[in-house]
PDB file of N, CA and C in Angstrom:
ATOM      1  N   UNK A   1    -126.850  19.830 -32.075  1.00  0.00           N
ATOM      2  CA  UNK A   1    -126.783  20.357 -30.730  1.00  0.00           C
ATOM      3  C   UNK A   1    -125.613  19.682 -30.023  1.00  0.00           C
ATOM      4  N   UNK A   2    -124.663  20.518 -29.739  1.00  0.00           N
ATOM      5  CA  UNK A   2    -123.488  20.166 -28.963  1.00  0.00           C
ATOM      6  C   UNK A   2    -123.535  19.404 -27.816  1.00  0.00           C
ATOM      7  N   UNK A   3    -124.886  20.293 -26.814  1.00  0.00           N
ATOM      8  CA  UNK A   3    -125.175  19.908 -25.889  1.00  0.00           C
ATOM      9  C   UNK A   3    -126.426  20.228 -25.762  1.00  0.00           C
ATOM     10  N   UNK A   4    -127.205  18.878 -25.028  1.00  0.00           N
ATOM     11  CA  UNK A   4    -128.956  19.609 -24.622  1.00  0.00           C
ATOM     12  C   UNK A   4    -128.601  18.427 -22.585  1.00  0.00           C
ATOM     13  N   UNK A   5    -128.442  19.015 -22.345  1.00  0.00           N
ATOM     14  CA  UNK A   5    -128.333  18.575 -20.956  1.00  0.00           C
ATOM     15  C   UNK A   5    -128.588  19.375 -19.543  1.00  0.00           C
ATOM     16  N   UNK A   6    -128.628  18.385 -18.310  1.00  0.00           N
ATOM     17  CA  UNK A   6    -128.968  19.217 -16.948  1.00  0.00           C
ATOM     18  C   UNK A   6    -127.827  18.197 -16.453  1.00  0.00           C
ATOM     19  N   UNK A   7    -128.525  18.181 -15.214  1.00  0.00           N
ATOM     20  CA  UNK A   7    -127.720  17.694 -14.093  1.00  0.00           C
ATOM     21  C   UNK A   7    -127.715  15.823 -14.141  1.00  0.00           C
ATOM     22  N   UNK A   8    -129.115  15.162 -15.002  1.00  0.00           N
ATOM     23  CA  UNK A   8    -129.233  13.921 -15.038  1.00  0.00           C
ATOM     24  C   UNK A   8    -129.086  13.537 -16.143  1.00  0.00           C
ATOM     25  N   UNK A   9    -129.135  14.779 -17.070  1.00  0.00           N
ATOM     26  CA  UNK A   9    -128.966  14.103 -18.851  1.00  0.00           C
ATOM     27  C   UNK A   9    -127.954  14.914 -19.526  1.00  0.00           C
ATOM     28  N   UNK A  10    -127.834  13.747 -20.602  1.00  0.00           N
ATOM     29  CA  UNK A  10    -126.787  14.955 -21.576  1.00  0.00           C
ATOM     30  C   UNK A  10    -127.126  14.069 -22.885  1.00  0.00           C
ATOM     31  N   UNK A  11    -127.436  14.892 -23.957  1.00  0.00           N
ATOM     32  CA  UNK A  11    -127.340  14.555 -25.427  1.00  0.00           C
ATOM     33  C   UNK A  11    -127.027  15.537 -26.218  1.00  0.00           C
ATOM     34  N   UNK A  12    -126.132  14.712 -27.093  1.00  0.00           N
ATOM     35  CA  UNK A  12    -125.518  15.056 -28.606  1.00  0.00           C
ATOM     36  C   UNK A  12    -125.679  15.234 -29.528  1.00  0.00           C
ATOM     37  N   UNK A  13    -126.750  16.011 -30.601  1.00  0.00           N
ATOM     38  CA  UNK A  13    -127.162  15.240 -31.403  1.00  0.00           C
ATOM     39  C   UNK A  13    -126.972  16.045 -33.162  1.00  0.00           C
ATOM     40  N   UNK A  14    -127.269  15.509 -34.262  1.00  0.00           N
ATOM     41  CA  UNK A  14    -127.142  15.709 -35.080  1.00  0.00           C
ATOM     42  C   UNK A  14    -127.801  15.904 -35.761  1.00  0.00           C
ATOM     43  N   UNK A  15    -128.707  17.064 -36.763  1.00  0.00           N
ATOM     44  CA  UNK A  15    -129.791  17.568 -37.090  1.00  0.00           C
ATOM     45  C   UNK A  15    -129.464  18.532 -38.319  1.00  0.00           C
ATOM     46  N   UNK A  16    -130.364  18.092 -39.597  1.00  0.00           N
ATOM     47  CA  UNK A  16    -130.779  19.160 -40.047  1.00  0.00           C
ATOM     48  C   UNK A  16    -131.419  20.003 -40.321  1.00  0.00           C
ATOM     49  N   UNK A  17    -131.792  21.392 -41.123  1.00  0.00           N
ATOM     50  CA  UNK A  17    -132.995  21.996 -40.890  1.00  0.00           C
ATOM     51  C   UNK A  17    -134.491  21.376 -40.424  1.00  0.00           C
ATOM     52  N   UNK A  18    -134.530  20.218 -41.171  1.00  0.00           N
ATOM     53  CA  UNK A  18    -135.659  20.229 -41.327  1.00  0.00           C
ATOM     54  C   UNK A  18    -136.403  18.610 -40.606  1.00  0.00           C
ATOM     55  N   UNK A  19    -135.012  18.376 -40.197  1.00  0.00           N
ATOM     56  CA  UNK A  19    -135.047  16.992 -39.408  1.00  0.00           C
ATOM     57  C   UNK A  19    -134.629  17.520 -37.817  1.00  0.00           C
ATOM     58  N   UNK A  20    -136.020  17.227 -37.245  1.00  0.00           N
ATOM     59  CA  UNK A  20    -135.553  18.001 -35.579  1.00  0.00           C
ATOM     60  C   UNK A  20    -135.266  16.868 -34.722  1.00  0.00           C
ATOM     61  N   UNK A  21    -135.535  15.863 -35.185  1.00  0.00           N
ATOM     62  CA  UNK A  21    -134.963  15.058 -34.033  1.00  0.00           C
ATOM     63  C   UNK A  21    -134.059  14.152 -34.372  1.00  0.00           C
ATOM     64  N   UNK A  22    -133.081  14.223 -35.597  1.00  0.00           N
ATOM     65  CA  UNK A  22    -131.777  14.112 -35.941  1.00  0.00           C
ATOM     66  C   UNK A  22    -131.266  12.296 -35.403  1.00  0.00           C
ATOM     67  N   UNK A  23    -130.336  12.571 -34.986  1.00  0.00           N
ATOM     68  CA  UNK A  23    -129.127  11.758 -34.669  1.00  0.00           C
ATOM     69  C   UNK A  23    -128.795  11.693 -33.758  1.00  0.00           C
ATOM     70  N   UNK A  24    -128.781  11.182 -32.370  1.00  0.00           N
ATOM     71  CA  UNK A  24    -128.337  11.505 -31.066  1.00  0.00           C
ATOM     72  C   UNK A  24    -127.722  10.522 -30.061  1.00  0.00           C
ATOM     73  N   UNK A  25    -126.370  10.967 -29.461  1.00  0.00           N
ATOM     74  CA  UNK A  25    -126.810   9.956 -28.510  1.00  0.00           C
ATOM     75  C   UNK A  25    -125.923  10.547 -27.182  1.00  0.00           C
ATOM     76  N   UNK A  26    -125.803   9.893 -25.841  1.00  0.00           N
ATOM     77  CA  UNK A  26    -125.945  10.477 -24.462  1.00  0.00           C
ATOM     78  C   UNK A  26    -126.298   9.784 -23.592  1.00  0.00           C
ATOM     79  N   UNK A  27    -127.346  10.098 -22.655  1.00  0.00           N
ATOM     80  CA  UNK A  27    -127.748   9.286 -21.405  1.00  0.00           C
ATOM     81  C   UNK A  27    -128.699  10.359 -20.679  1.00  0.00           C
ATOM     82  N   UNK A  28    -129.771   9.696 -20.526  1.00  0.00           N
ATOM     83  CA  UNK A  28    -130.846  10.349 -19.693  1.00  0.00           C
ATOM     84  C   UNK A  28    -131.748  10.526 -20.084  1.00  0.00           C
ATOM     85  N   UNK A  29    -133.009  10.920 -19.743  1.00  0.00           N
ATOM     86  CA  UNK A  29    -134.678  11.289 -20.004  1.00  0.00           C
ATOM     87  C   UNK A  29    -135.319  10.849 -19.424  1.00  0.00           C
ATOM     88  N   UNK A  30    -135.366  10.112 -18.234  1.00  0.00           N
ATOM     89  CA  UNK A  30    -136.564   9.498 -17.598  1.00  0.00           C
ATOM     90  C   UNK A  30    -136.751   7.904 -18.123  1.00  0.00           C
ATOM     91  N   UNK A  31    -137.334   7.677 -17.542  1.00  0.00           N
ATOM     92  CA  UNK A  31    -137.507   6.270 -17.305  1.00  0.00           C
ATOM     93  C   UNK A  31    -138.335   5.699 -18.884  1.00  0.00           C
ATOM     94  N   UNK A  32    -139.423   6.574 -19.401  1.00  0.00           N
ATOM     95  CA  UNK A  32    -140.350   6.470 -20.156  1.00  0.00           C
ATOM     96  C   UNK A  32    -139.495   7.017 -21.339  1.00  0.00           C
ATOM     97  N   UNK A  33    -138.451   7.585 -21.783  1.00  0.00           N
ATOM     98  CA  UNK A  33    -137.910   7.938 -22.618  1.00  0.00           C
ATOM     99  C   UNK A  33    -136.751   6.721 -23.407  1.00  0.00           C
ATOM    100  N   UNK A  34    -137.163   6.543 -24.596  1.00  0.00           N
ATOM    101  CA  UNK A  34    -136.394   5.745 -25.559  1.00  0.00           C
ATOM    102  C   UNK A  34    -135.297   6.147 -26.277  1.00  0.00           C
ATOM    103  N   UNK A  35    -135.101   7.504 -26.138  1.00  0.00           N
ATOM    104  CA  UNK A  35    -133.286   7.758 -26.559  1.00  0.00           C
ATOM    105  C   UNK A  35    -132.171   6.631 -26.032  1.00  0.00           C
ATOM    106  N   UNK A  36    -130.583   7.635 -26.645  1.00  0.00           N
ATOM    107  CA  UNK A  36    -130.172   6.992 -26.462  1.00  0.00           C
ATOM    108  C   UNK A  36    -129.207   6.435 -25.137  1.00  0.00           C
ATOM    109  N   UNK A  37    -128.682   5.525 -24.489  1.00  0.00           N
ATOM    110  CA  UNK A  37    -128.238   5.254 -22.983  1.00  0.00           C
ATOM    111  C   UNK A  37    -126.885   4.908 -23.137  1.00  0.00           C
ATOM    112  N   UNK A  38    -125.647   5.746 -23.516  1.00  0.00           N
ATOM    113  CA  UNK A  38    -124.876   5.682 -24.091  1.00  0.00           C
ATOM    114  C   UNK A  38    -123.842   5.496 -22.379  1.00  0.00           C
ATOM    115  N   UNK A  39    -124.119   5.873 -21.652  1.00  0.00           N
ATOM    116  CA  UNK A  39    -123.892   6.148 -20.203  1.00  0.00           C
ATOM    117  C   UNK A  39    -124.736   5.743 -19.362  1.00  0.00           C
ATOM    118  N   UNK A  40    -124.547   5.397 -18.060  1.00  0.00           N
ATOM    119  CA  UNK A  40    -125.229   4.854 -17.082  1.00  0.00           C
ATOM    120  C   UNK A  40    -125.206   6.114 -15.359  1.00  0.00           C
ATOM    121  N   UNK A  41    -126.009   6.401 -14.810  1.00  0.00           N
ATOM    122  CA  UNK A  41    -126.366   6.702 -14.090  1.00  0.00           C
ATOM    123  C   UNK A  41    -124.987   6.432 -13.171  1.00  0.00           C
ATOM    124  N   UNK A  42    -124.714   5.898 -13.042  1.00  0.00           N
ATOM    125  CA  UNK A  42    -123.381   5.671 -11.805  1.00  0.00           C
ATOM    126  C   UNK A  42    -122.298   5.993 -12.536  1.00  0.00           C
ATOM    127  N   UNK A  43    -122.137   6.410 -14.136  1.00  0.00           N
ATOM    128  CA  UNK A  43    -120.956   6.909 -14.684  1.00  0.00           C
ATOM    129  C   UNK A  43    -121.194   8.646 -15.064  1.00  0.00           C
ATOM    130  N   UNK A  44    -122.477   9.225 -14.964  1.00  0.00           N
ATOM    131  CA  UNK A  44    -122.877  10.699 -15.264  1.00  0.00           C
ATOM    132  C   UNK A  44    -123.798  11.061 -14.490  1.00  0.00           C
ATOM    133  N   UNK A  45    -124.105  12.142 -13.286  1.00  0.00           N
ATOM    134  CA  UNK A  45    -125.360  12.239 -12.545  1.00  0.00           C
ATOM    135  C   UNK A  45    -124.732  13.135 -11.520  1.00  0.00           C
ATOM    136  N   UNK A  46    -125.207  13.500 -10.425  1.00  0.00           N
ATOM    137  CA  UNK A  46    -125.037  13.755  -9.346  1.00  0.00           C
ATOM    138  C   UNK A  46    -124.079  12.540  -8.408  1.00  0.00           C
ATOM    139  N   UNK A  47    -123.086  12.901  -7.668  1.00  0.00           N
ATOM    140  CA  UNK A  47    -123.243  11.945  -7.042  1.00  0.00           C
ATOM    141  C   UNK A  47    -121.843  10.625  -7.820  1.00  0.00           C
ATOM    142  N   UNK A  48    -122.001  10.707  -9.290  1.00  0.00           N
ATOM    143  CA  UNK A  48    -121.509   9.483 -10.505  1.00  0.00           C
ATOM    144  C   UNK A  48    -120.011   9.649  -9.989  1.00  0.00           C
ATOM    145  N   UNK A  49    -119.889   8.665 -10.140  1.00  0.00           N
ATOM    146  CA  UNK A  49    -117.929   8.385 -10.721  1.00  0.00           C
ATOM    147  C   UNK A  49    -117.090   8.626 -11.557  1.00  0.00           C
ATOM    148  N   UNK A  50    -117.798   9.409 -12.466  1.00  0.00           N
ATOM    149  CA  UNK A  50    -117.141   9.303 -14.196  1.00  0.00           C
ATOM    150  C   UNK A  50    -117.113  11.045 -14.136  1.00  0.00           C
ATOM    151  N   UNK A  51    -118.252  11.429 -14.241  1.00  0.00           N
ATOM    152  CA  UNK A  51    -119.280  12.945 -14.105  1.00  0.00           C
ATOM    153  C   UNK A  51    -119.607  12.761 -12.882  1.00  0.00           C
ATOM    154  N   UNK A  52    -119.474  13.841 -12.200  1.00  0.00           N
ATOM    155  CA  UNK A  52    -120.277  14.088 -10.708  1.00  0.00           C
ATOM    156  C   UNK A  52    -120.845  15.481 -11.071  1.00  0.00           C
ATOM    157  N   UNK A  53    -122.475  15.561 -11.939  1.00  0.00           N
ATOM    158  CA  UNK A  53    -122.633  16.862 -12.199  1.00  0.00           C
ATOM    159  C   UNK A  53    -123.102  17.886 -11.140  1.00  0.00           C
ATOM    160  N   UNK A  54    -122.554  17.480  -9.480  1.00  0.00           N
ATOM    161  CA  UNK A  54    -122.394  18.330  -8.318  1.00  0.00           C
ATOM    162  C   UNK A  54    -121.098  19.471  -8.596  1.00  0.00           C
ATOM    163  N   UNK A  55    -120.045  18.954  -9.508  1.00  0.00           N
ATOM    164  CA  UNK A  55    -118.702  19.894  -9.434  1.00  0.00           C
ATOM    165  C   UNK A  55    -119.141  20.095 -11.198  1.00  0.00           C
ATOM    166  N   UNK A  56    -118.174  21.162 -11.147  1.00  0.00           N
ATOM    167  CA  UNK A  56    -116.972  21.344 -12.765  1.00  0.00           C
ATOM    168  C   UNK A  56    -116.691  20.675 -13.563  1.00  0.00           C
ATOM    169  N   UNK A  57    -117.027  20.028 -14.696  1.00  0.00           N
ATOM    170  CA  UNK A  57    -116.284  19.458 -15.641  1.00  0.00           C
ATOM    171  C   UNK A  57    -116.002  19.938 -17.175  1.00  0.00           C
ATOM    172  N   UNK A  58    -115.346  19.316 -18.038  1.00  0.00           N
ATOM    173  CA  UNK A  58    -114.584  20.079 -19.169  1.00  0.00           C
ATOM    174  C   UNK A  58    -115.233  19.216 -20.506  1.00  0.00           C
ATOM    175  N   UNK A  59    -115.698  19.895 -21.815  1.00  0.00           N
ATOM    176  CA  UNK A  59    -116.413  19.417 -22.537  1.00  0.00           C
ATOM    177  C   UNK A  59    -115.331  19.846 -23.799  1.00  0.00           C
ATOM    178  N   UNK A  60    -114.830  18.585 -24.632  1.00  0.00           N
ATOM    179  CA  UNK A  60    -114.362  18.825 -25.793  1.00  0.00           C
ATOM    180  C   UNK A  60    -115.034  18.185 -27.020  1.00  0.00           C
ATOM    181  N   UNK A  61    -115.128  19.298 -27.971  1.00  0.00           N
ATOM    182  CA  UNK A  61    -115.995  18.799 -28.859  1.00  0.00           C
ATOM    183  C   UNK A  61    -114.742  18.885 -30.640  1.00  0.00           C
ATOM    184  N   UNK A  62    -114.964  17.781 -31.168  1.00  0.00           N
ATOM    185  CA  UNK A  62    -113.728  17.774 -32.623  1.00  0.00           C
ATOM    186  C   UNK A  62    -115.269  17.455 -33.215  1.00  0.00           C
ATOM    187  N   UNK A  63    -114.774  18.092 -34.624  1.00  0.00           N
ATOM    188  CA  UNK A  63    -115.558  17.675 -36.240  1.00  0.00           C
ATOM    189  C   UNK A  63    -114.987  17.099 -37.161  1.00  0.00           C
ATOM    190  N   UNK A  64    -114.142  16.082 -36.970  1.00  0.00           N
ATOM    191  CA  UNK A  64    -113.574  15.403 -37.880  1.00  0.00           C
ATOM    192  C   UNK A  64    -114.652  15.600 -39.300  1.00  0.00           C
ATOM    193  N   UNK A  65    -113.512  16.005 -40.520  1.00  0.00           N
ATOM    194  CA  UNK A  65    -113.868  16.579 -41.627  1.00  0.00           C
ATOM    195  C   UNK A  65    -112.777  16.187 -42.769  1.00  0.00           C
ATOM    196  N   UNK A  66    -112.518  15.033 -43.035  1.00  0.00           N
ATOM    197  CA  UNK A  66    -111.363  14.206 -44.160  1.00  0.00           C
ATOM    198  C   UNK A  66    -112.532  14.014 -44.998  1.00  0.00           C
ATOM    199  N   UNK A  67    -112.553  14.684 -45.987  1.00  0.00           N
ATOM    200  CA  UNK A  67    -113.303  14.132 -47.330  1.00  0.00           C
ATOM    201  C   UNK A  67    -114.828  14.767 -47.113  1.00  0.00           C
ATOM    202  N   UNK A  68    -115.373  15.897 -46.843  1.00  0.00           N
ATOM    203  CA  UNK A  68    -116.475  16.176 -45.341  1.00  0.00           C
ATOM    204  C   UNK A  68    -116.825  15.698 -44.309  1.00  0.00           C
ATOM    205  N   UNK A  69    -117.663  16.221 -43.893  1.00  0.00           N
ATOM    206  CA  UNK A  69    -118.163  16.108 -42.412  1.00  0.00           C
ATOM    207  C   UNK A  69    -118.428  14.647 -42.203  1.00  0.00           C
ATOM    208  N   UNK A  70    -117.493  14.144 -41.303  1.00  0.00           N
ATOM    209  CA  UNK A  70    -117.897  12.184 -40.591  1.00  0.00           C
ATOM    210  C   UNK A  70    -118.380  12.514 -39.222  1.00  0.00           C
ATOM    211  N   UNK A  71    -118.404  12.873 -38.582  1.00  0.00           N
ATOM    212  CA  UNK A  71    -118.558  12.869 -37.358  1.00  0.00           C
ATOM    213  C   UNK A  71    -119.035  14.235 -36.083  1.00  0.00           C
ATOM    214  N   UNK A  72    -119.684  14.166 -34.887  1.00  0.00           N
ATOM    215  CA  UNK A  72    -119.177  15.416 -34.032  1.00  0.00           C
ATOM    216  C   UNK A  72    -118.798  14.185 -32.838  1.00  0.00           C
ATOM    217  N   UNK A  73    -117.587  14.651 -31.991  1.00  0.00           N
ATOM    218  CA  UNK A  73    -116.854  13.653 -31.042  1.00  0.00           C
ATOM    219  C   UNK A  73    -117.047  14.377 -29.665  1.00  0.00           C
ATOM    220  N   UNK A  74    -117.604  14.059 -29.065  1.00  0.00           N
ATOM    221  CA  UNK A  74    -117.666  14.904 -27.767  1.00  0.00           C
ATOM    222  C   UNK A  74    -117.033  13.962 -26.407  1.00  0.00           C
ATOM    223  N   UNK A  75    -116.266  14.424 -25.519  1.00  0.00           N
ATOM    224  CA  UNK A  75    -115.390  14.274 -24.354  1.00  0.00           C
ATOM    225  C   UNK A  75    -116.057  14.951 -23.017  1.00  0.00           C
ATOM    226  N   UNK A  76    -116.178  14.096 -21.961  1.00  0.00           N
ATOM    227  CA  UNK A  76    -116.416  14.781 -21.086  1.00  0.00           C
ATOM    228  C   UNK A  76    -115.103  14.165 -19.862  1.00  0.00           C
ATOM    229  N   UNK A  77    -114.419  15.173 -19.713  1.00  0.00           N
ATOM    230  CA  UNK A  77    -113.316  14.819 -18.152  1.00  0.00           C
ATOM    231  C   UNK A  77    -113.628  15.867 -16.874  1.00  0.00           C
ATOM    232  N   UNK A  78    -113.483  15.163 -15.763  1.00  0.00           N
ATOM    233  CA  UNK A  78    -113.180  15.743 -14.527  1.00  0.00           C
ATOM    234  C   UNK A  78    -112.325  15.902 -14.042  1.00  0.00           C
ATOM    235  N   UNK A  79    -111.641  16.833 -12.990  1.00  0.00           N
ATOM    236  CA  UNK A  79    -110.571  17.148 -12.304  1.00  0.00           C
ATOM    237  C   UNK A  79    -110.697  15.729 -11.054  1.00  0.00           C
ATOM    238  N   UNK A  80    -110.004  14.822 -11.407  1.00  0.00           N
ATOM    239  CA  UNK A  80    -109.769  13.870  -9.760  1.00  0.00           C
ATOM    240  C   UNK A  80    -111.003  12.655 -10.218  1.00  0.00           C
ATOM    241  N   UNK A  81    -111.007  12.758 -11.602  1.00  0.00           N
ATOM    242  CA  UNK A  81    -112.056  11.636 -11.905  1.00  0.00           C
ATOM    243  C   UNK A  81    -110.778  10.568 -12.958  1.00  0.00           C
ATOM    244  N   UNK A  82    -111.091   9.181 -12.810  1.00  0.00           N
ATOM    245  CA  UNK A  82    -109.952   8.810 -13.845  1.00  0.00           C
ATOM    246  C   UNK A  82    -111.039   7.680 -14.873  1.00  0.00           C
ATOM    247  N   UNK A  83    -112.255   8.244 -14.993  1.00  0.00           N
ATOM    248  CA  UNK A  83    -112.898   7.813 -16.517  1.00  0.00           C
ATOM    249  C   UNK A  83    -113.420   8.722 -16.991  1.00  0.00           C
ATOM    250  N   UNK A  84    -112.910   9.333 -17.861  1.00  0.00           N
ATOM    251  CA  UNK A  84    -114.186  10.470 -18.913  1.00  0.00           C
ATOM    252  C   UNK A  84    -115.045   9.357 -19.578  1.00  0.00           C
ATOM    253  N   UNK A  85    -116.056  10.328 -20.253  1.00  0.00           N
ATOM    254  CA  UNK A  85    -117.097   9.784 -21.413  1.00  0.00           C
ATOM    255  C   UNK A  85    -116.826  10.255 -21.836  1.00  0.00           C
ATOM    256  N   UNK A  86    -116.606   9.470 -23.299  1.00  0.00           N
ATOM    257  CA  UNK A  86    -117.054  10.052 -24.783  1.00  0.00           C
ATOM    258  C   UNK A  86    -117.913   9.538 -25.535  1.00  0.00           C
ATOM    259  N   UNK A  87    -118.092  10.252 -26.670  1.00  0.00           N
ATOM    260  CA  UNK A  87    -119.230   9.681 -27.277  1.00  0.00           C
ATOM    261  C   UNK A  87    -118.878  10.417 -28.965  1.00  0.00           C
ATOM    262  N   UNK A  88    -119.673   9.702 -29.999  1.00  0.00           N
ATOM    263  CA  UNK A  88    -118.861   9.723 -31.411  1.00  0.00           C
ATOM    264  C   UNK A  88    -120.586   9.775 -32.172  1.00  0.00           C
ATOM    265  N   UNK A  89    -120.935  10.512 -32.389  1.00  0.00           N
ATOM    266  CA  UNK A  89    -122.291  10.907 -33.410  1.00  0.00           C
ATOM    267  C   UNK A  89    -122.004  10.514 -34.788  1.00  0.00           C
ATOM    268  N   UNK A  90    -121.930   9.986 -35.456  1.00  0.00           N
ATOM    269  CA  UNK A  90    -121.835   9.650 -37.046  1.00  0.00           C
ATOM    270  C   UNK A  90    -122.748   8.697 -37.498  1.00  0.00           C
ATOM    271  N   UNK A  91    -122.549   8.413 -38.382  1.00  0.00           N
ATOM    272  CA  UNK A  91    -123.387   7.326 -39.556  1.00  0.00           C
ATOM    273  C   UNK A  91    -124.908   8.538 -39.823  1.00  0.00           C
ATOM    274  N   UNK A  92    -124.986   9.542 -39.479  1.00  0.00           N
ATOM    275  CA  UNK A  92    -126.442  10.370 -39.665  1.00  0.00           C
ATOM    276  C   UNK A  92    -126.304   9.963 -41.359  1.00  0.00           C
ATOM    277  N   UNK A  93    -128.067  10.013 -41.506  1.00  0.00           N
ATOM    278  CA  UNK A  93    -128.390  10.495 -42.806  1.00  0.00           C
ATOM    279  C   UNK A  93    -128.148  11.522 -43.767  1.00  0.00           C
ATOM    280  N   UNK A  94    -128.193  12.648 -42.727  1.00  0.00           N
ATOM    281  CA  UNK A  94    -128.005  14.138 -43.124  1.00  0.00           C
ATOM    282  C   UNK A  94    -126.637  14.454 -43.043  1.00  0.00           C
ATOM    283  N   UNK A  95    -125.650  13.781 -43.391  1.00  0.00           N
ATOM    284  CA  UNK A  95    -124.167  14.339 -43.108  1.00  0.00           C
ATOM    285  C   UNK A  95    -123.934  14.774 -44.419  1.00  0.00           C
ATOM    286  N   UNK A  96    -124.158  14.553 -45.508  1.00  0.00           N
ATOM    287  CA  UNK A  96    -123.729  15.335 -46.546  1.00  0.00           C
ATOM    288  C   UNK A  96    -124.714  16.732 -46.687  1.00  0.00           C
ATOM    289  N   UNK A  97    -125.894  16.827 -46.560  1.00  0.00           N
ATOM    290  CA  UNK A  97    -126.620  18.412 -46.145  1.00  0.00           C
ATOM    291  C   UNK A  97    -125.309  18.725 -44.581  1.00  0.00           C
ATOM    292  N   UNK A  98    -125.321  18.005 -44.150  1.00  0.00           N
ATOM    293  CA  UNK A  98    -124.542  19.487 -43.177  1.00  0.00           C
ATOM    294  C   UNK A  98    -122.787  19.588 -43.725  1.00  0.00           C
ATOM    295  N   UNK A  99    -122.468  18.652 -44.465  1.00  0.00           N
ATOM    296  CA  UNK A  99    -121.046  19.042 -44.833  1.00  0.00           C
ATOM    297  C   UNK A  99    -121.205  20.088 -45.747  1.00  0.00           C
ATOM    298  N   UNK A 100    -122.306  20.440 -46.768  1.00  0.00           N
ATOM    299  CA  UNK A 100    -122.659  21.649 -47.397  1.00  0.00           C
ATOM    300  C   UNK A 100    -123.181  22.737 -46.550  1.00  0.00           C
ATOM    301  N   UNK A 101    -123.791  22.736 -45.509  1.00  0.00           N
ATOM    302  CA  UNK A 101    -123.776  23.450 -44.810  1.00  0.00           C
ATOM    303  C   UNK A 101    -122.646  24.347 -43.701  1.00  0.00           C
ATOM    304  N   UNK A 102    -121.812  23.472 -43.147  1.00  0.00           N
ATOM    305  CA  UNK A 102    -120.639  23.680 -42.679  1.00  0.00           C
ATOM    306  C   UNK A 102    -119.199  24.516 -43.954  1.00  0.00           C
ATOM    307  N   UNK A 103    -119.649  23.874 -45.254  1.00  0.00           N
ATOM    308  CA  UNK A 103    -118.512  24.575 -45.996  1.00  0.00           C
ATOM    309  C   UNK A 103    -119.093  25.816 -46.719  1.00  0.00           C
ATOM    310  N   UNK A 104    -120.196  26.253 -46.327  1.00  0.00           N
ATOM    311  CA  UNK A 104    -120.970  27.134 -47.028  1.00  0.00           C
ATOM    312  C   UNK A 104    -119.976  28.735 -46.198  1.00  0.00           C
TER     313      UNK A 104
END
């Protein structure tokens, strides 16, 4: 999943068929939630410095693929913001099922 996010969360994550809760990481879920906090509330949110998810922002996503699938790299920038987030999904278990999957 490229993206599973709102206005307070955003995650990344990496999954195969049969593994649903994969590889992930991001920022957000509530207080009671143990994912991952890859970002802080004053850098992604309403309101944030980094992400202000009140406006527009621009999401780039690369699959670095030298030798198969290493990675999904996701970017987040704003217009008049001068820190994006990024964030780098790899080391999954399942990366060789999805590099067969992806070259299928």
């Amino acid at each position: 999943d490229i993206m599973e996010a709102n206005m307070y969360a955003w995650h990344s994550t990496l999954h195969t068929l049969h593994d649903h809760n994969g590889l992930g990481k991001g920022y957000g879920g509530g207080s009671n939630f143990n994912g991952p906090r890859d970002w802080t509330s004053q850098q992604y949110g309403p309101g944030a410095s980094c992400i202000d998810t009140n406006k527009p922002f621009e999401v780039a996503v690369s699959f670095p693929a030298q030798a198969g699938f290493q990675a999904m790299e996701v970017a987040l920038s704003q217009d008049g913001s001068s820190c994006p987030l990024s964030l780098r999904v790899d080391g999954y278990a399942g990366m060789a099922e999805l590099s067969e999957a992806l070259a299928a």
